[in-house]
PDB file of N, CA and C in Angstrom:
ATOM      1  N   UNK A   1       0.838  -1.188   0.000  1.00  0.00           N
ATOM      2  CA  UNK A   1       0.000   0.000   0.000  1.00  0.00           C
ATOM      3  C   UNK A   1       0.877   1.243   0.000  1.00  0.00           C
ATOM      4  N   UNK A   2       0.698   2.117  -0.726  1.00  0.00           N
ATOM      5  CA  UNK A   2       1.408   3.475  -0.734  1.00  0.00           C
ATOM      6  C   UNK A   2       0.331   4.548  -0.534  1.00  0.00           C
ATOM      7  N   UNK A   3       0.761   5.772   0.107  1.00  0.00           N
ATOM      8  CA  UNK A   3      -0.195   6.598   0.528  1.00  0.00           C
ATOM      9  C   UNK A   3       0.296   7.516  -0.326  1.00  0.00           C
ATOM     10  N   UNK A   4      -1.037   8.096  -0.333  1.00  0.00           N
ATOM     11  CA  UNK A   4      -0.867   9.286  -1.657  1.00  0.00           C
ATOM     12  C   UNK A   4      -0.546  10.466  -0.609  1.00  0.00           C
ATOM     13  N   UNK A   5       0.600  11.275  -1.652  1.00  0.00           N
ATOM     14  CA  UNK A   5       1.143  12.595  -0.544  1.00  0.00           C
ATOM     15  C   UNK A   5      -0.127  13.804  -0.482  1.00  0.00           C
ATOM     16  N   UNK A   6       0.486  13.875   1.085  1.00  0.00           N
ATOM     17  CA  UNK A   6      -0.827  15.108   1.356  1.00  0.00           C
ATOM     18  C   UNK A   6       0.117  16.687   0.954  1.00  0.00           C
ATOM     19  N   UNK A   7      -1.221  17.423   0.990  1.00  0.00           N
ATOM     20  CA  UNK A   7      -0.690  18.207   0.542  1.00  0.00           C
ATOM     21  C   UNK A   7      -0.907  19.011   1.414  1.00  0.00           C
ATOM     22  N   UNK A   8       0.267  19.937   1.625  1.00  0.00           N
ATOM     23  CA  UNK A   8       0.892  21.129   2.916  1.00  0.00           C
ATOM     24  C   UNK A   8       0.814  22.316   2.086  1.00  0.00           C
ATOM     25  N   UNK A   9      -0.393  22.890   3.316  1.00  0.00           N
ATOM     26  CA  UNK A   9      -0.788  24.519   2.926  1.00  0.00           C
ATOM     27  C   UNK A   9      -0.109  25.163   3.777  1.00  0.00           C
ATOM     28  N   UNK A  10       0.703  26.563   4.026  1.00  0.00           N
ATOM     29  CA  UNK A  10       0.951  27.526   4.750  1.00  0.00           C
ATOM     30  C   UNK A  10       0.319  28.744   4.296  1.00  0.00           C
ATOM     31  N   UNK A  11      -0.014  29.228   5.547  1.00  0.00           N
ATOM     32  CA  UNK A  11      -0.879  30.719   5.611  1.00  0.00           C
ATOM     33  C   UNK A  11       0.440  31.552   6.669  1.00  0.00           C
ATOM     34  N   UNK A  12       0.520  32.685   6.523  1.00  0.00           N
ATOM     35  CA  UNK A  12       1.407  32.937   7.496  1.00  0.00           C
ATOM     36  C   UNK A  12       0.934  34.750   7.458  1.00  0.00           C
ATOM     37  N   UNK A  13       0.471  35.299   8.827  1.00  0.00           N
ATOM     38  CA  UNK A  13       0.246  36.168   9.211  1.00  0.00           C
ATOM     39  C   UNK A  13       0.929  37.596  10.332  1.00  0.00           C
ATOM     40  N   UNK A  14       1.629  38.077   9.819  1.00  0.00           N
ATOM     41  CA  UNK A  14       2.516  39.249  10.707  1.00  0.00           C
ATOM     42  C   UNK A  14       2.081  40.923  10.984  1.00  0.00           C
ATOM     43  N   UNK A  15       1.003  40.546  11.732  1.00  0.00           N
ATOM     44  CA  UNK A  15       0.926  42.263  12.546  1.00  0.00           C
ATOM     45  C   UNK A  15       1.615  42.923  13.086  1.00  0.00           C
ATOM     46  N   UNK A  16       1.611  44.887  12.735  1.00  0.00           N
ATOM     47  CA  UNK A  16       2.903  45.136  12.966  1.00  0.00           C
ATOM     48  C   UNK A  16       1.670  46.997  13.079  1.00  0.00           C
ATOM     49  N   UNK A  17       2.306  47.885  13.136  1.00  0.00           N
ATOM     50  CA  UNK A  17       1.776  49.402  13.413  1.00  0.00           C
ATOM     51  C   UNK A  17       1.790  49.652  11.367  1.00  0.00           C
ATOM     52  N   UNK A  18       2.551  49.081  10.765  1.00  0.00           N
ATOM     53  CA  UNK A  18       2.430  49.276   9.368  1.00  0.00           C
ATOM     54  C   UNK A  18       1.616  48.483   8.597  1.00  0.00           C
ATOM     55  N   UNK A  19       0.685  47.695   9.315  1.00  0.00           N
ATOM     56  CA  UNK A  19      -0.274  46.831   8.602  1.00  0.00           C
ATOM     57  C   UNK A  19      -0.262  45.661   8.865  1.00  0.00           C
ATOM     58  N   UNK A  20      -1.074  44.686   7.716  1.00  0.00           N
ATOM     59  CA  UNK A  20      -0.898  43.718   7.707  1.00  0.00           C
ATOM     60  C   UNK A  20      -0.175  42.710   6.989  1.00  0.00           C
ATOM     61  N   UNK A  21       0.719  41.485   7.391  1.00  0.00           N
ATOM     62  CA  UNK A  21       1.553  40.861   5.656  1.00  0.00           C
ATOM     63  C   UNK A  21       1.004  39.983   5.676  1.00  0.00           C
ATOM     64  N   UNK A  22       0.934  39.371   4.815  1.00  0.00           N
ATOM     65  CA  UNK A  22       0.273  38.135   4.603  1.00  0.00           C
ATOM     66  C   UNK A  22       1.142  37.060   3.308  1.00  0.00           C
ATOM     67  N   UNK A  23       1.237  35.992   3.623  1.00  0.00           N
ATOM     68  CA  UNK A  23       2.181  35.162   2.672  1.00  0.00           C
ATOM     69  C   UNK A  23       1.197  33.946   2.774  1.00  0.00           C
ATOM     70  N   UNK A  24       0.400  33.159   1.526  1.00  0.00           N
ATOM     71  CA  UNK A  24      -0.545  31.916   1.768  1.00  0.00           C
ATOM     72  C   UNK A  24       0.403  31.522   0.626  1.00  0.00           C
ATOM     73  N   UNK A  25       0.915  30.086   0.494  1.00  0.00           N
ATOM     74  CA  UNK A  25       1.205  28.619  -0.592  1.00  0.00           C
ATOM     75  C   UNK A  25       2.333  29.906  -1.401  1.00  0.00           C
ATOM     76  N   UNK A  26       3.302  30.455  -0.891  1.00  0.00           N
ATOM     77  CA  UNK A  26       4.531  31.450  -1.298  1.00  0.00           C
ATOM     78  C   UNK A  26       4.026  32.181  -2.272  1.00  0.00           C
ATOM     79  N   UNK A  27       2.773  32.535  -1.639  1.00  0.00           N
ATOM     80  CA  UNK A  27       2.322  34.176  -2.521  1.00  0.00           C
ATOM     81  C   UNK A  27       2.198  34.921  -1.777  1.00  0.00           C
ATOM     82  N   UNK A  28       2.052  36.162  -2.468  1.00  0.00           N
ATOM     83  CA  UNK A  28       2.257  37.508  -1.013  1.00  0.00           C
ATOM     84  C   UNK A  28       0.677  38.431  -2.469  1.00  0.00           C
ATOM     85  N   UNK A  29       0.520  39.730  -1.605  1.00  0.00           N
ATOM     86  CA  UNK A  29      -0.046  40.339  -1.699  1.00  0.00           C
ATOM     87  C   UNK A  29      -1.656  40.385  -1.867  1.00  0.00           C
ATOM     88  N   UNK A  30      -2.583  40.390  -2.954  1.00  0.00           N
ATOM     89  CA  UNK A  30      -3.741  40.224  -3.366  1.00  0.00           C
ATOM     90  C   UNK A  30      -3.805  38.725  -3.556  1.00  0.00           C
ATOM     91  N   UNK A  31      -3.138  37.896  -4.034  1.00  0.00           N
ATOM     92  CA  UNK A  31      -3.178  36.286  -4.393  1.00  0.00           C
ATOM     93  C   UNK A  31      -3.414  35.580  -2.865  1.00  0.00           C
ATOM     94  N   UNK A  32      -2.343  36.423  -1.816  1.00  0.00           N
ATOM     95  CA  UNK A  32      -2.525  35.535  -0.589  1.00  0.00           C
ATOM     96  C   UNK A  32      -4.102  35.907   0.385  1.00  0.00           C
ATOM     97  N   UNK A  33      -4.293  37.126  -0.031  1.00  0.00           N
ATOM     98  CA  UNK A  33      -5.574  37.294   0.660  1.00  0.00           C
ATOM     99  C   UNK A  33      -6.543  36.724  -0.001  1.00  0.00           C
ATOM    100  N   UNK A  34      -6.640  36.492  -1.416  1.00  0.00           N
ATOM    101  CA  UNK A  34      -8.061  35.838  -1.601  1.00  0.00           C
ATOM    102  C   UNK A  34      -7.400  34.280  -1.480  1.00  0.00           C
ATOM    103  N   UNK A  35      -6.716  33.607  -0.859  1.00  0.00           N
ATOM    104  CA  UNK A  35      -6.391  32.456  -0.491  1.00  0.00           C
ATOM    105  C   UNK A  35      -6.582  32.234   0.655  1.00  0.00           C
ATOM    106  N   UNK A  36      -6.701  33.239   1.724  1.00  0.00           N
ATOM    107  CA  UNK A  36      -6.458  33.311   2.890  1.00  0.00           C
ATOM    108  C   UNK A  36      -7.937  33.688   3.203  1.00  0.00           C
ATOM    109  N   UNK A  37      -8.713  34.442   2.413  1.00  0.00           N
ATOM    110  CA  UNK A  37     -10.280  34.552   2.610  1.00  0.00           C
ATOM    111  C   UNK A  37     -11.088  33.262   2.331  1.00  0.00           C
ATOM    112  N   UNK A  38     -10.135  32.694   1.082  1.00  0.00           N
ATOM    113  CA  UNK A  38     -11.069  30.929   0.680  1.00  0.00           C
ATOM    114  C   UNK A  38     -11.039  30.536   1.790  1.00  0.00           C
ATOM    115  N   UNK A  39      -9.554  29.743   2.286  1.00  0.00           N
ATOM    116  CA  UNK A  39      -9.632  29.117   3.594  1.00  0.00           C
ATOM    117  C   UNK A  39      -9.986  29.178   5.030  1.00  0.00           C
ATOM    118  N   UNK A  40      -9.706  30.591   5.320  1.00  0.00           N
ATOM    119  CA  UNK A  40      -9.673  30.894   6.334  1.00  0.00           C
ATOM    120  C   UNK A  40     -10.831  32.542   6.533  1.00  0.00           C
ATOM    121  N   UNK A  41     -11.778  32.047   6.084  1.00  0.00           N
ATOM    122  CA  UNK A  41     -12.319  33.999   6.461  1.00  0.00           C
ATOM    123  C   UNK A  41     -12.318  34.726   7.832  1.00  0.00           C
ATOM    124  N   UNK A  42     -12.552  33.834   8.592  1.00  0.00           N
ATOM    125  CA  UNK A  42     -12.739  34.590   9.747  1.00  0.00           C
ATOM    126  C   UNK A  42     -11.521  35.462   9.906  1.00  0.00           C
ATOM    127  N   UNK A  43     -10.705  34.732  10.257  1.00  0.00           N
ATOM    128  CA  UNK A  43      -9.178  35.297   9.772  1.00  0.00           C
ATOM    129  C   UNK A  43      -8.812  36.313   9.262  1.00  0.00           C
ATOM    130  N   UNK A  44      -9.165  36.159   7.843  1.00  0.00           N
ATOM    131  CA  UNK A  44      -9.194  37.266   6.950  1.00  0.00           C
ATOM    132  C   UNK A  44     -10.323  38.558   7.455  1.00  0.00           C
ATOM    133  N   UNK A  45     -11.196  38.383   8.209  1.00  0.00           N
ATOM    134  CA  UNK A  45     -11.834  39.103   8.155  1.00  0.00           C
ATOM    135  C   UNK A  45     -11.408  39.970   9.347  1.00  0.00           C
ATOM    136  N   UNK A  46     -10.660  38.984  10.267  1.00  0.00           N
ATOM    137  CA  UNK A  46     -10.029  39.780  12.132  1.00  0.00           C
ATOM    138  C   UNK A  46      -8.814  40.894  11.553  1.00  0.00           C
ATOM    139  N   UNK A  47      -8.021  40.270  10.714  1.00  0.00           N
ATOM    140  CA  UNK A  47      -7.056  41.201   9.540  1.00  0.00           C
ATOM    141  C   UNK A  47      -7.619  42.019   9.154  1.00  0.00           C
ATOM    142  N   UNK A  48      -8.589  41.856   8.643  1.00  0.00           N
ATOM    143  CA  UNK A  48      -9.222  42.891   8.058  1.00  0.00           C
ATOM    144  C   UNK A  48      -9.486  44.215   8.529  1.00  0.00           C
ATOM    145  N   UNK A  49     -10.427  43.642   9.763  1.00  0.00           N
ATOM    146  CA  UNK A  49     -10.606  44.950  10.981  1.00  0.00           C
ATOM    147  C   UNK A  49      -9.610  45.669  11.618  1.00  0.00           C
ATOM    148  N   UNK A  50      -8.624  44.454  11.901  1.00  0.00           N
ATOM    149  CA  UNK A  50      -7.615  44.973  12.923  1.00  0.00           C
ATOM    150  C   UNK A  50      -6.650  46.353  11.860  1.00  0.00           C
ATOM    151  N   UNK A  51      -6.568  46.302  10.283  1.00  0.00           N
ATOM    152  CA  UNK A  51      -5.839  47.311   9.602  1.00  0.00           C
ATOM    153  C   UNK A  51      -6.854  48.459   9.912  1.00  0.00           C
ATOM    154  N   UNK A  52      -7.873  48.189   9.751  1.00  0.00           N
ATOM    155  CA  UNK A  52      -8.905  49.568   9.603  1.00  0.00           C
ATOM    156  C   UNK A  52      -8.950  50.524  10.820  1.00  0.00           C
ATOM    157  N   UNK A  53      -8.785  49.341  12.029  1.00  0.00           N
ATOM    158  CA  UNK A  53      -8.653  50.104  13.483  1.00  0.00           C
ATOM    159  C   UNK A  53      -7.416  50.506  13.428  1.00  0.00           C
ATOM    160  N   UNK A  54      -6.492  50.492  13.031  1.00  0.00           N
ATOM    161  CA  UNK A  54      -5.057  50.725  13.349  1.00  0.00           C
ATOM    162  C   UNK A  54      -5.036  51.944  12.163  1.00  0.00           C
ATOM    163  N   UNK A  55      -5.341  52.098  11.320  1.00  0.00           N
ATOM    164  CA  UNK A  55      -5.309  53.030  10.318  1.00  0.00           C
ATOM    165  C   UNK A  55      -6.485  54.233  11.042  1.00  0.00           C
ATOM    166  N   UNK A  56      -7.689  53.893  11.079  1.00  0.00           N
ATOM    167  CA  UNK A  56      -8.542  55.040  11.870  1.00  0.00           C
ATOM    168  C   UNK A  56      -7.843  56.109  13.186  1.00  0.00           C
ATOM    169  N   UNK A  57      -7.129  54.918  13.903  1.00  0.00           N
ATOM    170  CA  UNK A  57      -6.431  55.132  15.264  1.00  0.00           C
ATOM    171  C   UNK A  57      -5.426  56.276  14.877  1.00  0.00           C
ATOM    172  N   UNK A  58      -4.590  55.673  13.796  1.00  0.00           N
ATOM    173  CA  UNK A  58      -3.310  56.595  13.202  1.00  0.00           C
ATOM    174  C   UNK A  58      -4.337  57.985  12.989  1.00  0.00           C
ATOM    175  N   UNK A  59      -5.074  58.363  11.976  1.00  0.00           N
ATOM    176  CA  UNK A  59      -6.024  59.607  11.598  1.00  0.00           C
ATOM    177  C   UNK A  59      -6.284  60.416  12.728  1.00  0.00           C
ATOM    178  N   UNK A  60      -6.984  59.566  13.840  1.00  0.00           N
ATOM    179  CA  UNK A  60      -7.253  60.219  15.277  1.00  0.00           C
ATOM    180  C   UNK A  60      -6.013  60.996  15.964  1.00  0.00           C
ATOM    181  N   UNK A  61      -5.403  60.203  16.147  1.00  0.00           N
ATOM    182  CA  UNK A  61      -4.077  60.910  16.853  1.00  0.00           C
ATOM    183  C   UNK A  61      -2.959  61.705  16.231  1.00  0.00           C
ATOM    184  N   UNK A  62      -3.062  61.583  14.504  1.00  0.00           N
ATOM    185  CA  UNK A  62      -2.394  62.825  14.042  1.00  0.00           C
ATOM    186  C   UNK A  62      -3.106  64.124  13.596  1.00  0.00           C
ATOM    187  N   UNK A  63      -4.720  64.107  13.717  1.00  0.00           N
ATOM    188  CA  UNK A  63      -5.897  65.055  13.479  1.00  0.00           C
ATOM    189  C   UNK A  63      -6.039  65.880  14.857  1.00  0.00           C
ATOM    190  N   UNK A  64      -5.261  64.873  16.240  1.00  0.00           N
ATOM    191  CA  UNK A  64      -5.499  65.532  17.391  1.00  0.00           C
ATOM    192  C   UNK A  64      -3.967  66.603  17.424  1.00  0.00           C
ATOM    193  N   UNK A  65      -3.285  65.736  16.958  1.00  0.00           N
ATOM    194  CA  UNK A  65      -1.798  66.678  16.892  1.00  0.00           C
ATOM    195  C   UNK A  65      -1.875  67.704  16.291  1.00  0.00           C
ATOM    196  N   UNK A  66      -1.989  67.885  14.926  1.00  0.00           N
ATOM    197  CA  UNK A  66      -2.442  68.664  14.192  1.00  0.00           C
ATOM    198  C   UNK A  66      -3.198  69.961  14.675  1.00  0.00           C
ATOM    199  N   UNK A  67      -4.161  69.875  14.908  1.00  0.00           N
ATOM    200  CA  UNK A  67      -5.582  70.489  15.658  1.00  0.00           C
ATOM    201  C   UNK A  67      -4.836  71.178  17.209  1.00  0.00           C
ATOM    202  N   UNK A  68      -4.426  70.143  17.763  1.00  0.00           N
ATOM    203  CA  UNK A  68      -4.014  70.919  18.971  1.00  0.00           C
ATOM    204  C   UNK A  68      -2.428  71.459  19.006  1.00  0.00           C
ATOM    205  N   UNK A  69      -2.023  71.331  18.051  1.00  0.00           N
ATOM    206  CA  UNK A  69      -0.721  71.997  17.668  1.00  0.00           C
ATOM    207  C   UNK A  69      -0.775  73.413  17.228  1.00  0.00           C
ATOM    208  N   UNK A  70      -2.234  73.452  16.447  1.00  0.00           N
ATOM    209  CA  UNK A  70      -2.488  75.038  16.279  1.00  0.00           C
ATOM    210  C   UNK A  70      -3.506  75.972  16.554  1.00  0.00           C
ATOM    211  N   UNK A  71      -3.633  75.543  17.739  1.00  0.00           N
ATOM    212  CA  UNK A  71      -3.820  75.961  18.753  1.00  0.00           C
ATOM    213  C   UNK A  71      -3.020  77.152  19.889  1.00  0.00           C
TER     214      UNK A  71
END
């Protein structure tokens, strides 16, 4: 009996203050997110939020600098 080879997926996810990276089956950019949305949405979708909060957050606190700088 011989077993048929399985096949090995990697998803690989790195949060950072500059976003999100994402690397799925040694693709990076738009290819790994809609790979990473097939398999995994929830995922994709916690990524998702977590850039938008971190990007909103950035707006807030340089709109407060800004603003109260000229002042």
């Amino acid at each position: 009996m011989t077993k048929e080879p399985t096949e090995i997926r990697v998803v690989s996810l790195s949060f950072g203050l500059g976003g999100v990276r994402i690397r799925a089956d040694g693709r990076t950019g738009w290819a790994a997110w809609r790979i990473l949305r097939r398999d995994h949405p929830r995922v994709a979708r916690a990524a998702a939020v977590y850039l938008v909060t971190v990007v909103s957050l950035l707006v807030v606190i340089v709109t407060a600098a800004v603003l109260g700088g000229a002042q």
